[in-house]
Protein backbone atom coordinates (compact mmCIF):
# COMPACT_ATOMS: atom_id res chain seq x y z
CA UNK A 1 -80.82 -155.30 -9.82
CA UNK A 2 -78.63 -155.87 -6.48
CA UNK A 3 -79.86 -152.21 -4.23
CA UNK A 4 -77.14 -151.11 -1.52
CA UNK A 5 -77.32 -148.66 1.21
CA UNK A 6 -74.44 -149.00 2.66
CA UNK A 7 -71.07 -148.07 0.61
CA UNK A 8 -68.46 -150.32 2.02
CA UNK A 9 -70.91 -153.78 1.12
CA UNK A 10 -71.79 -151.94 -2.28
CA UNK A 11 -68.00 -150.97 -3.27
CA UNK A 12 -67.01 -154.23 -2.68
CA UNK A 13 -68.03 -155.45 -6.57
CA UNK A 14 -66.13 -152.75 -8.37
CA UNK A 15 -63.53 -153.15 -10.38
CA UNK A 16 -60.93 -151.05 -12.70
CA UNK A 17 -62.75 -149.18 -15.20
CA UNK A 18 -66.39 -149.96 -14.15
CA UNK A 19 -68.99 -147.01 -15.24
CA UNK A 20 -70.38 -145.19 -12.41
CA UNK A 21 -73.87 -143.26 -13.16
CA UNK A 22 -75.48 -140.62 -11.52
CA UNK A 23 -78.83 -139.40 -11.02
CA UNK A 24 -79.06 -135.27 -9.76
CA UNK A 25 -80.72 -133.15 -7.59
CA UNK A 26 -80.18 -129.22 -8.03
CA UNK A 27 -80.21 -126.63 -10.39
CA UNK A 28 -77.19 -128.29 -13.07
CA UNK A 29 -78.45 -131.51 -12.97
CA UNK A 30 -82.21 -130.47 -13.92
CA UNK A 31 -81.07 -128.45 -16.53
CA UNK A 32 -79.27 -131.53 -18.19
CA UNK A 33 -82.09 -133.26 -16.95
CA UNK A 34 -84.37 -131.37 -19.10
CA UNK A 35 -82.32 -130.66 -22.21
CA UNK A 36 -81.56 -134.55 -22.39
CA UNK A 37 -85.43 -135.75 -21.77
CA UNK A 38 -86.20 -132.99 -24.64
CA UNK A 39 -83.59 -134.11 -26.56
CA UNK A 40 -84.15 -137.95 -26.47
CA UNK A 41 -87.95 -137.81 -26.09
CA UNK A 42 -88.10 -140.17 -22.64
CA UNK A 43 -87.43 -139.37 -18.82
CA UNK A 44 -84.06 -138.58 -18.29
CA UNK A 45 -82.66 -139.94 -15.11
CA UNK A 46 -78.23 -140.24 -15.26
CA UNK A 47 -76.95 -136.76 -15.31
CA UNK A 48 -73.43 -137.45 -14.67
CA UNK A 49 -70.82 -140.82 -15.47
CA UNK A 50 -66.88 -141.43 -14.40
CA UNK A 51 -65.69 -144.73 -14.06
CA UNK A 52 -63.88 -146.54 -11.14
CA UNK A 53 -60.50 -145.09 -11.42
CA UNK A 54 -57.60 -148.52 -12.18
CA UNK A 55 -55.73 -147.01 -9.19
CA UNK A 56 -53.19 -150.06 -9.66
CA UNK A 57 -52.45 -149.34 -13.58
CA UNK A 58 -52.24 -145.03 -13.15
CA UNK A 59 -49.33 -143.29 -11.45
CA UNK A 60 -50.94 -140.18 -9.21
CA UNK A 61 -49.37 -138.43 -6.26
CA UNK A 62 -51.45 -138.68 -2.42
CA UNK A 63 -52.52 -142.20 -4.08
CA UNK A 64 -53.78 -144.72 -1.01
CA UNK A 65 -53.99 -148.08 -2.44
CA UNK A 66 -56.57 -149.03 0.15
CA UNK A 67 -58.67 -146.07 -1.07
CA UNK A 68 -61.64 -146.36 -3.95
CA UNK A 69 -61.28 -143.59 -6.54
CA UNK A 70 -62.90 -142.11 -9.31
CA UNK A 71 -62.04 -141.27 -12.67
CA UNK A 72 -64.20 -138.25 -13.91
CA UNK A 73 -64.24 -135.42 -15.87
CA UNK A 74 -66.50 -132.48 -13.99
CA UNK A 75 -67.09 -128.44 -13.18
CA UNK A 76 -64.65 -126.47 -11.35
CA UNK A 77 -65.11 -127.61 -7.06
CA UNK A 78 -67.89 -129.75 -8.04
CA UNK A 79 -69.63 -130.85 -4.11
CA UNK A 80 -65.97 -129.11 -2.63
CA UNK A 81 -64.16 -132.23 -3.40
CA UNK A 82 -60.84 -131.85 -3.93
CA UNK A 83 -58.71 -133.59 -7.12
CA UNK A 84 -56.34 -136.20 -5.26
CA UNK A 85 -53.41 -135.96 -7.70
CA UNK A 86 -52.97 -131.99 -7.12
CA UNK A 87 -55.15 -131.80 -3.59
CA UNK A 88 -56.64 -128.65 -4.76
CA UNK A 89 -60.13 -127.82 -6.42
CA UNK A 90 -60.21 -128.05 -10.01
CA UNK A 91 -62.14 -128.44 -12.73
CA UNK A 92 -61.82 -131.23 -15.99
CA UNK A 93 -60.33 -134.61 -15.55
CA UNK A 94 -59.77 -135.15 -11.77
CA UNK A 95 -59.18 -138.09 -9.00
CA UNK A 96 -61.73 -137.93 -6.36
CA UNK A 97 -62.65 -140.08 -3.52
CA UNK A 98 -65.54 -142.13 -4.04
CA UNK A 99 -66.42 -142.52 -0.47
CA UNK A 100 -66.46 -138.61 -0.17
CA UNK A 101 -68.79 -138.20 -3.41
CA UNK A 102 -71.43 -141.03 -2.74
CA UNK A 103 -71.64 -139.39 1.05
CA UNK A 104 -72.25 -135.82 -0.46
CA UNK A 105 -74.52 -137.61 -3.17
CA UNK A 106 -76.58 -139.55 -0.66
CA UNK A 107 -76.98 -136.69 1.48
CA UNK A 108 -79.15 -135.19 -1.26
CA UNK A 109 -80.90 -138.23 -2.27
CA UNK A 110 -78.87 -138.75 -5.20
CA UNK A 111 -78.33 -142.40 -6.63
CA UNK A 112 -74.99 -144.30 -8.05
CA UNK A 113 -75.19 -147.03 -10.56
CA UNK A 114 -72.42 -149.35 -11.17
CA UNK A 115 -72.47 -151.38 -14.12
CA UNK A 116 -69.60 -154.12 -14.99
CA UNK A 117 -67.44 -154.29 -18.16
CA UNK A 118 -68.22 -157.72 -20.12
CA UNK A 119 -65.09 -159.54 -20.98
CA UNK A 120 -63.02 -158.04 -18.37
CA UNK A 121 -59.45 -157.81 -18.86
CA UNK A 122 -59.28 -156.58 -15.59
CA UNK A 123 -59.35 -159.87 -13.65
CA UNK A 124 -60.04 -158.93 -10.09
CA UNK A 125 -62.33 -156.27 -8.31
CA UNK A 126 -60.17 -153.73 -6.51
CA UNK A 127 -60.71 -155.39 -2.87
CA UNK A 128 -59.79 -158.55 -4.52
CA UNK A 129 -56.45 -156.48 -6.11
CA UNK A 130 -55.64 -155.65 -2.18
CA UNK A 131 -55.75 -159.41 -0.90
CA UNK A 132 -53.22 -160.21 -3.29
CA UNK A 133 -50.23 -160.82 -2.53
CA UNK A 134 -46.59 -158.84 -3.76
CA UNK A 135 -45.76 -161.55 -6.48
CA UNK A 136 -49.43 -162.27 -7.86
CA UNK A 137 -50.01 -158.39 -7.45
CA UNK A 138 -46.97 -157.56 -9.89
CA UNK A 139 -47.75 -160.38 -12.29
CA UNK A 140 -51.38 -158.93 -12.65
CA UNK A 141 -49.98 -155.59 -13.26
CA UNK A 142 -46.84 -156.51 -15.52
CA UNK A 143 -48.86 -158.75 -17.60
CA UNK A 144 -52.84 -156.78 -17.96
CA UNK A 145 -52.03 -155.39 -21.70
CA UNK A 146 -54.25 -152.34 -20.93
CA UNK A 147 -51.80 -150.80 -18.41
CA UNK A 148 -49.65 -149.38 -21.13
CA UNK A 149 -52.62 -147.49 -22.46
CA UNK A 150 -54.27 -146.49 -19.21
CA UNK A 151 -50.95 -144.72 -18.11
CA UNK A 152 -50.99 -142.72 -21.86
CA UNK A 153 -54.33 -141.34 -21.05
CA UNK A 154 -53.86 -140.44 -17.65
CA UNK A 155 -50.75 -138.72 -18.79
CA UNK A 156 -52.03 -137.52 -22.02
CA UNK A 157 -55.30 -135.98 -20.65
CA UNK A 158 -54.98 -135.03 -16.86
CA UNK A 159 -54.45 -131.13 -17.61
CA UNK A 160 -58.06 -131.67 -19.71
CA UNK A 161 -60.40 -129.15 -18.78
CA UNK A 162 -64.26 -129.13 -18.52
CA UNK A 163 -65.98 -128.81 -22.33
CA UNK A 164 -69.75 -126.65 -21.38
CA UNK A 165 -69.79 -126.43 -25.00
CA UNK A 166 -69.75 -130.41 -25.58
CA UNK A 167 -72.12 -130.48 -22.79
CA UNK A 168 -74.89 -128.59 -24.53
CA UNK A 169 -74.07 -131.09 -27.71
CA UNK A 170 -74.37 -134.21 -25.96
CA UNK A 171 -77.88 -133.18 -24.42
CA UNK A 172 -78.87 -132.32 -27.78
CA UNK A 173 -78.20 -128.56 -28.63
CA UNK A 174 -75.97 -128.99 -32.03
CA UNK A 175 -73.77 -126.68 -33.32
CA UNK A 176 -71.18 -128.64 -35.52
CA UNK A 177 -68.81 -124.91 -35.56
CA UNK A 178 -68.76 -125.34 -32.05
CA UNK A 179 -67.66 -128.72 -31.13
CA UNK A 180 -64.11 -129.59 -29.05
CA UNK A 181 -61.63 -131.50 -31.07
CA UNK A 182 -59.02 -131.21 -28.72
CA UNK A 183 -58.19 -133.63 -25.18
CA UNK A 184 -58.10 -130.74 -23.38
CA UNK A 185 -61.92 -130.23 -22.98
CA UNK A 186 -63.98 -132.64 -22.02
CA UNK A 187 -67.18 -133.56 -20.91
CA UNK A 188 -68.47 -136.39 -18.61
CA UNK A 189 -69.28 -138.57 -20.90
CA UNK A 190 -67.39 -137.70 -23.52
CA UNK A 191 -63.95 -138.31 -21.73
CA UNK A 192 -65.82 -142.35 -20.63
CA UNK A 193 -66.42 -143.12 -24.09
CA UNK A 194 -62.96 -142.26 -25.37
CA UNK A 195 -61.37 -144.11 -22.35
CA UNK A 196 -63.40 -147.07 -23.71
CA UNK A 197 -62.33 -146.51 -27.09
CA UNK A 198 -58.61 -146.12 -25.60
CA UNK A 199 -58.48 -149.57 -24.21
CA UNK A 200 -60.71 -151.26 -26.70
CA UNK A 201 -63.75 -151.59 -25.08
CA UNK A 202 -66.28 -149.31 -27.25
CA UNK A 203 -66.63 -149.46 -31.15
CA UNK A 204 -64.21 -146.55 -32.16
CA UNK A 205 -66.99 -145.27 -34.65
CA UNK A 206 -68.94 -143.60 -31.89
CA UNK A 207 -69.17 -139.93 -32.06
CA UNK A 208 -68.02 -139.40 -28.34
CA UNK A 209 -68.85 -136.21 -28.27
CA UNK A 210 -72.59 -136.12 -28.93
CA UNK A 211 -73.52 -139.10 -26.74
CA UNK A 212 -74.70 -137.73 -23.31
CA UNK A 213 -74.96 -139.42 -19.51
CA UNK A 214 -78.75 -140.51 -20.27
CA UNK A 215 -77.58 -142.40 -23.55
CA UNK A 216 -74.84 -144.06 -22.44
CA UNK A 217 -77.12 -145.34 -18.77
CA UNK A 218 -79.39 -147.08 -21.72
CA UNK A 219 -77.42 -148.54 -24.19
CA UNK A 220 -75.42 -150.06 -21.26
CA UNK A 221 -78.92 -150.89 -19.57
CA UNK A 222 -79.58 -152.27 -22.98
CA UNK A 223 -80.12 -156.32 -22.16
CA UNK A 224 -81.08 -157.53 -25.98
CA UNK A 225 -78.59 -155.12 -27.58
CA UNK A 226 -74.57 -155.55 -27.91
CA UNK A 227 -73.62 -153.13 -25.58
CA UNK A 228 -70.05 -154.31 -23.66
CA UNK A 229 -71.55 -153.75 -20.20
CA UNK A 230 -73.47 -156.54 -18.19
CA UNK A 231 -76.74 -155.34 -17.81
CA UNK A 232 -77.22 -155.57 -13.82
CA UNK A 233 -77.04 -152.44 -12.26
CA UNK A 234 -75.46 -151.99 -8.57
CA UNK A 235 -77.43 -149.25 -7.17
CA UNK A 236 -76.41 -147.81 -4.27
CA UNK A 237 -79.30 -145.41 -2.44
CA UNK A 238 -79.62 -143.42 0.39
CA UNK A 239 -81.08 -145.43 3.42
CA UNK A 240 -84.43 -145.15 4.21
CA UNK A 241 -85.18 -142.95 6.98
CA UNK A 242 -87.51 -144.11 9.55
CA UNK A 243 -90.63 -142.52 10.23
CA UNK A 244 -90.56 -142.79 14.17
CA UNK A 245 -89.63 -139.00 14.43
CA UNK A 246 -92.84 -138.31 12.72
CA UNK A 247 -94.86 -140.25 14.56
CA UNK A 248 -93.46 -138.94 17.98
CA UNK A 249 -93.82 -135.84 17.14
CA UNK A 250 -97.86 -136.22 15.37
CA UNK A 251 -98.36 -137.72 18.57
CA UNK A 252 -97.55 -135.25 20.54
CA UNK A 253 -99.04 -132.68 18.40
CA UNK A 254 -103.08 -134.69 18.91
CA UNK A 255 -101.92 -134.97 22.31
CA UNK A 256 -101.36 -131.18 23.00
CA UNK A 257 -104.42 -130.42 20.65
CA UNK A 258 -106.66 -132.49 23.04
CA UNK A 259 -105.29 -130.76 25.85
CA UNK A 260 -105.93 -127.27 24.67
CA UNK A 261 -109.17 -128.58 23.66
CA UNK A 262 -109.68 -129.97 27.27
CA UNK A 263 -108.87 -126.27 28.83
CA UNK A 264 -111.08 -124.74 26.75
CA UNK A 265 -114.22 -127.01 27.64
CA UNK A 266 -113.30 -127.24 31.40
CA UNK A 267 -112.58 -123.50 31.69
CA UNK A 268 -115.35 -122.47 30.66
CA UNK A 269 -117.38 -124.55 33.27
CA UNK A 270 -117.50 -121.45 35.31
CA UNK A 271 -118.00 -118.41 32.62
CA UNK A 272 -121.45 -116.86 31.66
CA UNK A 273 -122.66 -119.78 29.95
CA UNK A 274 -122.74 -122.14 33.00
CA UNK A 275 -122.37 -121.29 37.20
CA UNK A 276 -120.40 -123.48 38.92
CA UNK A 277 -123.89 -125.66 40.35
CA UNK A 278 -123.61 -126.79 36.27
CA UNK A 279 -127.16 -124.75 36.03
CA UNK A 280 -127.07 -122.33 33.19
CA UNK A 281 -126.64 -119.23 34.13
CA UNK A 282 -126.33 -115.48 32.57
């Protein structure tokens, strides 16, 4: 499993429609944390998914095509990242910059899996989509039979909101009365499986609904199984942080301790116990 620290090296191996997983620190993410171990019966560690948004194949406003995107579908203002189509905080399916989640995510420790779609009819990653040039770029585009349907769902779904009550079905609270059959709720994982099943990339027979962030992490993790993911997982973590600040500062700690310990023995050289001669005195 290729481990990155640094963004730029790791986010040069994505591509269009890659799954992005998350792991979670805070109150949210070890509540799904728990429901989904208790549910499954294992250690739950992916609390969130989105994919690499196809920037080149989806028509959004404040696009930069030299910018990395993702495609997700999250909480209202989730980290205070704003949606890049409207610029404004919003919950449901949103554009985000990836740059600006992994650097809230890595602040808190959290990690980001990438893993790659087998069979990829998305030819190039998206820093090999840059180097190309106008004609090759427009012939990829024109002629990548999934750009037809990636447009319908972008423009078919972008008004979806958040579905909570999805959420607590995928983790494993069912309540069949409750469950969203509309496109205009979904939740994280819900809204990646029916993008697969949109561009013919997951078996349509999946209940999307009731598979949640931790499921979807294994099957794809799955190496023996059929899953439509490679199984190597680009992980990018927060750098190590070096423990020279805690040495300096244990140093200095023993060294003031031996001082103090130093003015106590020496000052009392001259107190009741002992006259100044060294002779014991009263």
């Amino acid at each position: 499993m290729p481990i990155y620290t640094d963004y730029d090296e790791w986010s040069k191996n994505l591509g269009p429609c890659d799954i992005l997983l998350f792991t979670g620190k805070g109150v949210r993410s070890n509540c799904v944390n728990a429901f989904q171990s208790n549910h499954l019966g294992v250690h739950s560690k992916w609390v969130h998914v989105g994919v690499v948004c196809p920037t080149s194949f989806i028509d959004f406003d404040n696009k930069d095509p030299n910018e990395t995107y993702i495609l997700e579908s999250c909480i209202y203002g989730s980290h205070g990242i704003k949606d890049i189509h409207t610029n404004k905080l919003k919950g449901g399916l949103q554009i985000r910059s990836l740059r600006e989640i992994v650097k809230r995510n890595l602040k808190k420790d959290v990690a980001i899996g990438c893993y790659k779609i087998r069979h990829n009819k998305f030819k190039y990653t998206l820093e090999e989509e840059r180097n190309l040039s106008k004609e090759e770029f427009e012939k990829y585009v024109e002629h990548n039979f999934k750009a037809t349907q990636l447009r319908k769902i972008w423009n078919d779904w972008q008004s979806s909101s958040y579905d909570w009550i999805n959420c607590y079905t995928a983790v494993g609270f069912h309540n069949p009365g409750c469950i969203s059959k509309t496109n205009k709720r979904l939740f994280c994982s819900e809204f990646v499986i029916k993008l697969y099943q949109k561009i013919s990339v997951v078996d349509t027979e999946i209940d999307a609904e009731s598979i949640s962030p931790q499921e979807l992490g294994d099957w794809i993790g799955d190496v023996i199984g059929e899953s439509p993911f490679y199984p190597d997982c680009y992980l990018l973590k927060k750098r190590p942080e070096l423990k020279r600040q805690n040495t300096v500062h244990s140093r200095a700690k023993t060294f003031l301790i031996k001082c103090y310990w130093y003015w106590v023995v020496f000052s009392g050289c001259g107190s009741s116990k002992y006259n100044g001669a060294g002779e014991a005195g009263y």
